[in-house]
Each structure stands twice: as C-alpha cells, then as structure tokens.
Protein backbone atom coordinates (compact mmCIF):
# COMPACT_ATOMS: atom_id res chain seq x y z
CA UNK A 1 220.49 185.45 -99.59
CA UNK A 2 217.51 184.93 -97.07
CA UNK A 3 218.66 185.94 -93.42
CA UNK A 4 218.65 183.38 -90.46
CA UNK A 5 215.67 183.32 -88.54
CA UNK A 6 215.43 185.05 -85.06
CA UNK A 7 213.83 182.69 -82.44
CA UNK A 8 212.27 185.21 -80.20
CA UNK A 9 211.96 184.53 -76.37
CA UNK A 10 215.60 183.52 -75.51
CA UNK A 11 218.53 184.75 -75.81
CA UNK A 12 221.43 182.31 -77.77
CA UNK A 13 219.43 181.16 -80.58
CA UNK A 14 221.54 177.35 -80.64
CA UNK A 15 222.77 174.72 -78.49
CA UNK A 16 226.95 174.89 -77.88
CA UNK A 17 229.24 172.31 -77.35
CA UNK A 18 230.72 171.64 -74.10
CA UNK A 19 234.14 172.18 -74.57
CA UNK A 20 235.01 169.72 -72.05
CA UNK A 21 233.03 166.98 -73.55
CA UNK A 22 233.17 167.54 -77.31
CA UNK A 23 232.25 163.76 -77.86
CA UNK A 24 229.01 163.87 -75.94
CA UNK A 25 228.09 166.45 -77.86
CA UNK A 26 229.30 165.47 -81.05
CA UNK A 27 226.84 162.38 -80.82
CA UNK A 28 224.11 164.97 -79.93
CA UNK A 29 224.60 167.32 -82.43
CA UNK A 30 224.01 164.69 -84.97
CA UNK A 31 221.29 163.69 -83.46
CA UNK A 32 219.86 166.93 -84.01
CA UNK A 33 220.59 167.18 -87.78
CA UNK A 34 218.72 164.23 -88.08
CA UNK A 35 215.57 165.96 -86.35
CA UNK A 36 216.09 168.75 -88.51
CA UNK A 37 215.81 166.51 -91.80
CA UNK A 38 213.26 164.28 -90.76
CA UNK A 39 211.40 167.60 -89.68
CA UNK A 40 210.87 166.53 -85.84
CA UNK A 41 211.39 168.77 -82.67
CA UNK A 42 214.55 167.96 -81.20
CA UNK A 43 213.90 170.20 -78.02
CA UNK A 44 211.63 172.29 -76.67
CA UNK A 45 212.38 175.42 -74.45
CA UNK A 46 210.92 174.84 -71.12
CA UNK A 47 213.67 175.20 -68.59
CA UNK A 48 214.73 172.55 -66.26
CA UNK A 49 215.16 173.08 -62.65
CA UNK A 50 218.18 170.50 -60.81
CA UNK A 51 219.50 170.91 -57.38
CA UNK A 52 222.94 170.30 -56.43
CA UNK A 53 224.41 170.68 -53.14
CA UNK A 54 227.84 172.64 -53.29
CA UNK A 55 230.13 171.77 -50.53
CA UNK A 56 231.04 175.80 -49.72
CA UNK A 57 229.06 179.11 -51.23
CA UNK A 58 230.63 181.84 -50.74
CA UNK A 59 233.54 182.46 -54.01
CA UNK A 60 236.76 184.59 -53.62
CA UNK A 61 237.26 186.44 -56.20
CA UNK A 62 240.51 186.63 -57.38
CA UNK A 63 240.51 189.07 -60.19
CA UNK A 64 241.44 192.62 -59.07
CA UNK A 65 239.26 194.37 -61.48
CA UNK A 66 235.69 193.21 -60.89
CA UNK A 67 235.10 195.24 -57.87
CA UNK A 68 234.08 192.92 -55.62
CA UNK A 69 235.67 190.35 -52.89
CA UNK A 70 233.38 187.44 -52.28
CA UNK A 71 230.60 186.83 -54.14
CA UNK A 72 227.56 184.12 -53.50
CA UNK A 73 225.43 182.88 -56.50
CA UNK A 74 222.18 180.69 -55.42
CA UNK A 75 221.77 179.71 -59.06
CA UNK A 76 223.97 178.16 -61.87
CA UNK A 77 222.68 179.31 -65.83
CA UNK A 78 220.04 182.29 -65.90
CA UNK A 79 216.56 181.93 -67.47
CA UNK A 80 217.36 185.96 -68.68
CA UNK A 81 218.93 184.67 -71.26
CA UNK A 82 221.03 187.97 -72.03
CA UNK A 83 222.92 187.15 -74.71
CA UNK A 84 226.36 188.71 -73.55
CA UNK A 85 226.39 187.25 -70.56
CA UNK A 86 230.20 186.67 -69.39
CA UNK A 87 228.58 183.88 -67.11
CA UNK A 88 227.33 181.64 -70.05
CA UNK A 89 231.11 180.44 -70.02
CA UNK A 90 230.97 179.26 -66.55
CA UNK A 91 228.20 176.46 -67.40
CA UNK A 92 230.83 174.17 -69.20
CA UNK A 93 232.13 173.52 -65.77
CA UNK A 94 228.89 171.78 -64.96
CA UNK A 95 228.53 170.16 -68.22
CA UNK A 96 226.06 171.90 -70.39
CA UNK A 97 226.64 174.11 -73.12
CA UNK A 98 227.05 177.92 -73.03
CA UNK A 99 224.20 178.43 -75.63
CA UNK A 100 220.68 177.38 -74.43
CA UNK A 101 221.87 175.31 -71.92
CA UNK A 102 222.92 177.95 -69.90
CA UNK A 103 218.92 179.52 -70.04
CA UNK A 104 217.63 176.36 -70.19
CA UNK A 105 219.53 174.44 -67.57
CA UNK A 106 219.37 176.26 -64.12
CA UNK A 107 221.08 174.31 -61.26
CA UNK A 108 219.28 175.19 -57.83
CA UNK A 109 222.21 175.46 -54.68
CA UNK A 110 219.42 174.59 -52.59
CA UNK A 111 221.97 174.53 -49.32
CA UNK A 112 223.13 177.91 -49.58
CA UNK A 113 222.02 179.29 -47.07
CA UNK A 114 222.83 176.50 -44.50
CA UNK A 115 226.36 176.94 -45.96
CA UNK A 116 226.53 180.65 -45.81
CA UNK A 117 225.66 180.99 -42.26
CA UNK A 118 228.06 178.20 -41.45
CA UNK A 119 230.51 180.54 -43.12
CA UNK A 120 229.36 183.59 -40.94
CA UNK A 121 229.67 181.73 -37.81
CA UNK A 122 233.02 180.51 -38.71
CA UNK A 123 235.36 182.48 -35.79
CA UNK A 124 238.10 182.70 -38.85
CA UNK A 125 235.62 184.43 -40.91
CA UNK A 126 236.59 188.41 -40.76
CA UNK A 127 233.73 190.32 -42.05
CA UNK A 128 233.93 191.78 -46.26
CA UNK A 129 230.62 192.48 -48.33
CA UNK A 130 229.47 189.41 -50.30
CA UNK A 131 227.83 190.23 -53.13
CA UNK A 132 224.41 188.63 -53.86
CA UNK A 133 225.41 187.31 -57.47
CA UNK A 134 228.60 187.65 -59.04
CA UNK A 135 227.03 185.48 -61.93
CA UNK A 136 224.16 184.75 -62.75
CA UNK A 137 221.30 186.83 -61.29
CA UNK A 138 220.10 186.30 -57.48
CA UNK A 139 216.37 187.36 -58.10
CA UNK A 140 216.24 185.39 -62.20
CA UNK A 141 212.99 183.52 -62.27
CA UNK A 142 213.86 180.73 -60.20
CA UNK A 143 214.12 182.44 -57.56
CA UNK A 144 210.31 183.39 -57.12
CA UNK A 145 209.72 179.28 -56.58
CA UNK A 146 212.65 178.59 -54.65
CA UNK A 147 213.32 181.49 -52.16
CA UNK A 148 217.30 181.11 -51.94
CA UNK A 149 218.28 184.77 -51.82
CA UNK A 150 215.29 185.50 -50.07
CA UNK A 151 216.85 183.22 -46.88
CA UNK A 152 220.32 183.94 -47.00
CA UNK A 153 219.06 187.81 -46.59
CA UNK A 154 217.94 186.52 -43.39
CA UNK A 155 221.42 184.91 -42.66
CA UNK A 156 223.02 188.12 -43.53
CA UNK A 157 220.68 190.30 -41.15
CA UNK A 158 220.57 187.79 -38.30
CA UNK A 159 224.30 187.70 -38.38
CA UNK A 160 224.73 191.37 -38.88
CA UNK A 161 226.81 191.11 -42.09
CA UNK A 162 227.22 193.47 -45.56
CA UNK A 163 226.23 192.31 -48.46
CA UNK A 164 225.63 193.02 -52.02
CA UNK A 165 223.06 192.50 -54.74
CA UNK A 166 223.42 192.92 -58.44
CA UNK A 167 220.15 192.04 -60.70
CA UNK A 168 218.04 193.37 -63.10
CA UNK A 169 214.67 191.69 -62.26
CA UNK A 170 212.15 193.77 -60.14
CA UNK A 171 211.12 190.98 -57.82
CA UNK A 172 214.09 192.18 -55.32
CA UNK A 173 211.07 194.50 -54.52
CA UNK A 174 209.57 191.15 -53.01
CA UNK A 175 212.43 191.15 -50.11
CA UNK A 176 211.89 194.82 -49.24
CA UNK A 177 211.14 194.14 -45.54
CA UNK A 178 214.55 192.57 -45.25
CA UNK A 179 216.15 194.93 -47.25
CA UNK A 180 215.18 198.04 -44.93
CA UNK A 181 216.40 196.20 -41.91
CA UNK A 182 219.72 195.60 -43.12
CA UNK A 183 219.41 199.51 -44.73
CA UNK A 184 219.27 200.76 -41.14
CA UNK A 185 222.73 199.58 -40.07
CA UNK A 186 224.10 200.42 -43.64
CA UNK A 187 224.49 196.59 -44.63
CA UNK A 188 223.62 196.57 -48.05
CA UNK A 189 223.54 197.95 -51.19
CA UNK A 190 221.54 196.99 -54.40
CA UNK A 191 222.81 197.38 -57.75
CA UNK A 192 220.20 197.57 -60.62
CA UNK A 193 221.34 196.70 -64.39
CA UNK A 194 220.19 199.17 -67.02
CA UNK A 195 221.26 198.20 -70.49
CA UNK A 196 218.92 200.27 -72.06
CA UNK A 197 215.90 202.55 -72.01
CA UNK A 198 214.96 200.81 -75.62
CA UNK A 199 212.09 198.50 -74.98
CA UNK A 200 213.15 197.07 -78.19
CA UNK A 201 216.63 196.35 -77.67
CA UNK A 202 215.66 195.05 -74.42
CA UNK A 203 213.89 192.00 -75.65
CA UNK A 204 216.48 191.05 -78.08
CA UNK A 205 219.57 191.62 -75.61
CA UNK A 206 217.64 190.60 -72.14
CA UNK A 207 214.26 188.54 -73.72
CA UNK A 208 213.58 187.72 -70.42
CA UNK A 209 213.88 190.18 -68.12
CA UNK A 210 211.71 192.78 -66.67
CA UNK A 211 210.71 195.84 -68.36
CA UNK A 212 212.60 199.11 -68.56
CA UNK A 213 209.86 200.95 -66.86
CA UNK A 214 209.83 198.42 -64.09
CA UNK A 215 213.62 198.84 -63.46
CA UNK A 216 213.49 202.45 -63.00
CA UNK A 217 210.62 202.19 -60.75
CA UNK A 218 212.76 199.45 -58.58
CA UNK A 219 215.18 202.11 -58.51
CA UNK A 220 213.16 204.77 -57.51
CA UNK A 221 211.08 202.54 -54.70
CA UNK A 222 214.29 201.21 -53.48
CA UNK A 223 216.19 204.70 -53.46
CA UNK A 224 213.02 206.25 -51.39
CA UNK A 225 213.06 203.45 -48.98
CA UNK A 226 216.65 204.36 -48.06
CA UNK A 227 218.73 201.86 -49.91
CA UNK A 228 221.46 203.34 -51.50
CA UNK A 229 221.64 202.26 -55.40
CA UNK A 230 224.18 202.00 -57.71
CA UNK A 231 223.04 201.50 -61.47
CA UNK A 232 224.71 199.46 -63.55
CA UNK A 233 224.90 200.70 -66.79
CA UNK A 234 226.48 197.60 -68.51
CA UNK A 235 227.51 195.97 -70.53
CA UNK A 236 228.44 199.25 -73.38
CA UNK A 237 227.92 197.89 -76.83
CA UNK A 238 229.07 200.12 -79.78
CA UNK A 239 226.83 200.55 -81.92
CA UNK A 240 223.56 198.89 -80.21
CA UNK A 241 223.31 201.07 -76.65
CA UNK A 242 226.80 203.17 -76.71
CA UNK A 243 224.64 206.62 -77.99
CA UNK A 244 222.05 205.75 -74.92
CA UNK A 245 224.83 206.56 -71.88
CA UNK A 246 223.76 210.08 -71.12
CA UNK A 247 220.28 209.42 -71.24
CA UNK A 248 220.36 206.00 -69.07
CA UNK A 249 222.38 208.36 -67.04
CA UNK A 250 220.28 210.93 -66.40
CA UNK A 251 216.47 208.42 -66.08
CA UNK A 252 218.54 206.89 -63.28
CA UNK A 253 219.82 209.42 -61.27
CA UNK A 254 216.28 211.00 -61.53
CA UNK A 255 215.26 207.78 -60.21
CA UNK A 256 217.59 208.25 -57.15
CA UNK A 257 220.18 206.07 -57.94
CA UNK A 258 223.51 207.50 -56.37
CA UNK A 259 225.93 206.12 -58.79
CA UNK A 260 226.33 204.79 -61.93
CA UNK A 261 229.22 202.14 -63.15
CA UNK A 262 230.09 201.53 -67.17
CA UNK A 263 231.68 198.24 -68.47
CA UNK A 264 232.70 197.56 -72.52
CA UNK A 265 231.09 194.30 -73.77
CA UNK A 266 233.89 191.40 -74.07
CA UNK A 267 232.72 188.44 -75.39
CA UNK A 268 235.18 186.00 -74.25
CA UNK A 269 235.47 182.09 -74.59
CA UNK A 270 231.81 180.62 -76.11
CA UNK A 271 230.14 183.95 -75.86
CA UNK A 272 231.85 185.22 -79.13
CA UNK A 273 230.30 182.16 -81.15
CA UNK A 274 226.82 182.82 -79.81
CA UNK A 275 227.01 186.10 -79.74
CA UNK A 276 227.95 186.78 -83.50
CA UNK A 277 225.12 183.93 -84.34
CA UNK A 278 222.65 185.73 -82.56
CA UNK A 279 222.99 189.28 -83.97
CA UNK A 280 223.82 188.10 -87.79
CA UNK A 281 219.75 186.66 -86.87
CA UNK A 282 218.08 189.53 -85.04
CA UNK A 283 220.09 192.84 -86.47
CA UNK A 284 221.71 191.18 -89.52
CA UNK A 285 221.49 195.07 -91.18
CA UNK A 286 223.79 196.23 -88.17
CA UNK A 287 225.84 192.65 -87.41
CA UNK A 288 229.42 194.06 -88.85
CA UNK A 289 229.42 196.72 -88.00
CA UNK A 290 228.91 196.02 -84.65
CA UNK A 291 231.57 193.38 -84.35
CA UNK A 292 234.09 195.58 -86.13
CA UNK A 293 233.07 197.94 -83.54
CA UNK A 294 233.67 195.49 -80.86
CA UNK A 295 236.86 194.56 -82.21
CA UNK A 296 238.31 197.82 -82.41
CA UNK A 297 238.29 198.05 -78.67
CA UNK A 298 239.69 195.25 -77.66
CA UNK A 299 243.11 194.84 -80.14
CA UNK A 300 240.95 193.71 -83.13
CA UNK A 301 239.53 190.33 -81.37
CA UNK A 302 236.31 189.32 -79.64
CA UNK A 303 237.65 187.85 -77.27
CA UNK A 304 239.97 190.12 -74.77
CA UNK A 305 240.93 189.05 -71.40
CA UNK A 306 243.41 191.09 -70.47
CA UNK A 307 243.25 192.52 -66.45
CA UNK A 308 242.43 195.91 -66.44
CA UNK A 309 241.88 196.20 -70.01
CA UNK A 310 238.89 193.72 -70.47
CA UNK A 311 235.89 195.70 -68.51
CA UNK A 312 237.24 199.22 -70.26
CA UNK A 313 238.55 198.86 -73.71
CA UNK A 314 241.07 200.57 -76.00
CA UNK A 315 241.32 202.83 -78.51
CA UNK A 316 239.40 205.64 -80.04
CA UNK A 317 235.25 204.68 -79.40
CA UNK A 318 236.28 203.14 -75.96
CA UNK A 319 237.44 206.59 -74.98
CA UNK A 320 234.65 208.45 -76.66
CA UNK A 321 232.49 206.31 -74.04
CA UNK A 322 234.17 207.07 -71.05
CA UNK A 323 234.37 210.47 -71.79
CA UNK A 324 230.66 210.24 -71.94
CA UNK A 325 230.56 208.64 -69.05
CA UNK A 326 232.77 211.10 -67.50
CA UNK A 327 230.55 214.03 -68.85
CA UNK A 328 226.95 211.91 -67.54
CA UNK A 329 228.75 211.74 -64.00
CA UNK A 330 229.39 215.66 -63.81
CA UNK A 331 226.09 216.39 -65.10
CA UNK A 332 223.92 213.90 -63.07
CA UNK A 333 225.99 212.69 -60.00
CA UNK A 334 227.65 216.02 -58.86
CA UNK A 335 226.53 216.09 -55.39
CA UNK A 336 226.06 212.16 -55.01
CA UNK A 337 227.81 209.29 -53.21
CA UNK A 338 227.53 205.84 -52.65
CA UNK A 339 228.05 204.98 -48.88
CA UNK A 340 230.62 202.31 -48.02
CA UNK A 341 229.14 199.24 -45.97
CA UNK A 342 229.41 198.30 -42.12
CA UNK A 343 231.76 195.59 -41.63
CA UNK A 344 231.94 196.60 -37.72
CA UNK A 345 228.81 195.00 -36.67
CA UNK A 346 229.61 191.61 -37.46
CA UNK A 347 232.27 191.63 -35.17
CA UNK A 348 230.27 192.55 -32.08
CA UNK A 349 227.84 190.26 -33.11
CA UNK A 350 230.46 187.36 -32.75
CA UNK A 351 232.09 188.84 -29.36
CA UNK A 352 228.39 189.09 -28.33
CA UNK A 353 227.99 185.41 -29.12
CA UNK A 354 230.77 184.18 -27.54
CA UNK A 355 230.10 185.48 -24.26
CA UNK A 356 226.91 183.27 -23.99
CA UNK A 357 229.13 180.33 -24.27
C-alpha cells in the first residue's frame, strides 16, 4: 500500500472541522472533494493576517500546573505550524479549524498594548509576572510586520512590571535593547523552546521555525547580555526526541541557559486527529510505535487531561524520562539558578504616580 504524501512546509497536513460549527464545515469539506476530483486547487497556503480587537489582554490562568499566572498572547493561530501544539485547540473558539487554519489563519490583537497598560495602571492591579505567550508564540512571524510584543515590552518597562517570554523564534534578539533595560531591575525572563538538536526532526515537528543553531545562539547572546534563560525542553515525544534529553541538556546549559523544564507530549482534543495524520505521512516507518508509545503514558489514550498528570505522564518510559531529566539537571545545572522576578517596583511606580496627582 503506497504511503500518504507529506506536504512539506507546514505543519497539520489537512483542514479540521470546527467542532462548533460542524455544518459550515460539512458544506466545505464537500466542496473540497469536489476540487480534488475535478483536479482544481481548493486552497493555497499563504497565511492570512485579521485583526480583532479583544475587549481585555491579559488571561488568568486557572490551571495550577502550567507554571504561570497571567499570561498575554498578541496573536491567535501560529504560522510555526508545530504540529503538537496544545494551542491548535484554542482556534475553534474563533471559528477556524485546528488543522491549517490554525497556521494559516493568524488573528492580529492589534490593541494589546493599549489594553495592557490600561491593565497596569489599573490601582486594583497588584503586580504578578505576565508571561509574553501562554499560546501561541509572541515573536511567530507576524510579529516582525506588526510589532505587538515589541510595544507592550515598552508598557512593561515604562510601568516597571515582570514579565515573561516563551518562544522559539530568534527574532526576540530584535527587542534586545528593551530586554536589557528591564534585565537591570530583574523584570524579565526569556524562555527559549528546544525540541531538538535534529535539524531534521525540526522541520517536520516545527517546519517553520528557526534553526537549531540559531536557537542556541539566542540563548547564548541572551544569557551573555544578562538575561537569565530558562530552556524549554518540550514537548518529550517517545520515540521521536525522548533519547535527545541529555544532549539538549547539556548544548543548552553550555549556551548559558540556567535552567531547563521537561513536559510529555499530550495531544488532547483535535490535536490527536492531526497529529496521528501527520506522522502516519512523514514517519509512517515509526507512526505506531510512536503512538503506542504515547499511549502508554497517559492510561492508554491520546488524549489525557488530567491536572498534574497531563504535562508529566505515567508509567514506565515517562519515568525513564524524568529520571533522565533528573540525571541532565545534576550533571549540567549543579551550580545554576533561575532568579525569581521583581514584583516590588511596580508598586513604587504607582505610589510614585499618585503623588503627582
């Protein structure tokens, strides 16, 4: 039997029902079997840029496992098109689809940071780090047309406030200046994603992201400027990057990152669909075995939500990784520690405020 064909250059390799509107997209999805029989192109793969204007920015998050207590998101759907992306899920709310909609279909929050420093000045507001995305990445493509992170790093230093950045794209390099500033009073913190140090994997799980090499170098310009780093060595698949933990350990500590953070793959909601559909196309030798793999940590299903359970996994290879990760920590990170943030100056900013008035 001939294998499915790979489309190379994004991640989910189909369009996925919305959920929410299954008879929208029942229409559409005959629509495109009848481009597929009559031989026509029923889409292309440009992406779409579409502002919306949110009415508030900045999310609590509710869940006590993700580490984080507000997070702010300029964008809606990634262009990285990483195909385990937990976010994917998160586009139905909008409705598009959690396939290529979510890569193709980028909504710009083009207020954000109007909103987020009418958040700041809010007298209610008691200072805790925002992080700079919880969901979809803060420095993905869009971001070099539109700016939005770049300005509400501005908010946060003019307003003397911590915050957070998770990505995996090197053009956080482009904010630098701003970055050092805040560095000085210990207001931020940049997290870097390393999924692997496999060029090839990387363009199959992250087809548009930036390169390895260009990662580590982030790392290592960011870590000599003074910005404390923590790597992000996530999401753990068994049986694609699970063997890679003590090296990705090691290249990013040696890169002066001062900590490192592990989280199993879950592939909750839509993301099991497009998940299994793309690796049965671009590793069909290694697709069961992978999802038996994934199964076996998280109580034989895909699809594992449990608090506490969800980022770490169960059973036998979920330990075997953590004691890796255990081992990768005494080895590379003896002597190393990740500062905690200011959340005093904020304060004194406000009381210094007030007394003008």
């Amino acid at each position: 039997m001939k294998n499915p064909i790979h489309t190379k250059g994004r991640g989910a390799q189909q369009y996925i029902p919305n959920k929410f509107l299954q008879f929208v997209h029942e229409s559409r999805d005959d629509f495109l079997e009848f481009c597929r029989i009559e031989g026509e192109e029923a889409h292309h793969k440009r992406t779409t840029y579409l502002p919306i204007f949110p009415k508030t920015i900045v999310n609590k998050v509710t869940s006590p496992d993700v580490g984080m207590k507000y997070s702010l998101n300029p964008y809606q759907g990634c262009e990285h098109g990483c195909i385990y992306c937990y976010a994917r899920n998160t586009h139905e709310y909008w409705g598009y689809g959690a396939g290529l909609d979510f890569e193709q279909q980028i909504l710009v929050k083009k207020n954000a940071p109007k909103l987020l420093e009418e958040k700041l000045k809010n007298k209610k507001w008691k200072a805790e780090t925002i992080v700079l995305s919880g969901n979809t990445d803060c420095y993905q493509p869009a971001e070099k047309k539109f700016e939005i992170t770049r300005a509400c790093l501005k908010i946060f230093l003019k307003y003397k406030h911590p915050v957070g950045i998770i990505t995996k794209n090197s053009l956080v390099l482009r904010d630098l200046d701003i970055i050092k500033e805040l560095a000085e009073n210990n207001l931020i913190g940049v997290n870097v994603s390393i999924t692997s140090l496999s060029e090839d994997t990387r363009r199959i799980l992250e087809p548009r992201t930036a390169t390895i090499k260009k990662r580590l170098e982030t790392i290592n310009i960011l870590a000599e400027n003074g910005i404390p780093v923590n790597a992000m060595l996530a999401p753990i698949i068994p049986g694609i990057n699970s063997h890679e933990i003590m090296n990705m350990a090691k290249a990013v500590s040696n890169n002066g990152a001062l900590s490192f953070v592990i989280i199993m793959v879950r592939l909750n909601g839509a993301i099991g669909h497009i998940f299994t559909d793309w690796i049965r196309k671009a590793l069909p030798h290694k697709a069961d075995k992978v999802l038996n793999l994934i199964k076996s940590c998280h109580g034989g299903t895909l699809n594992d939500s449990r608090i506490g359970i969800r980022g770490r996994g169960e059973g036998k290879i979920a330990e075997q990784i953590h004691d890796l990760a255990r081992l990768a920590k005494r080895t590379y990170f003896k002597d190393k520690q990740i500062p905690k943030l200011n959340k005093e100056l904020h304060g004194v900013y406000k009381i210094g405020q007030m007394k003008l008035f």
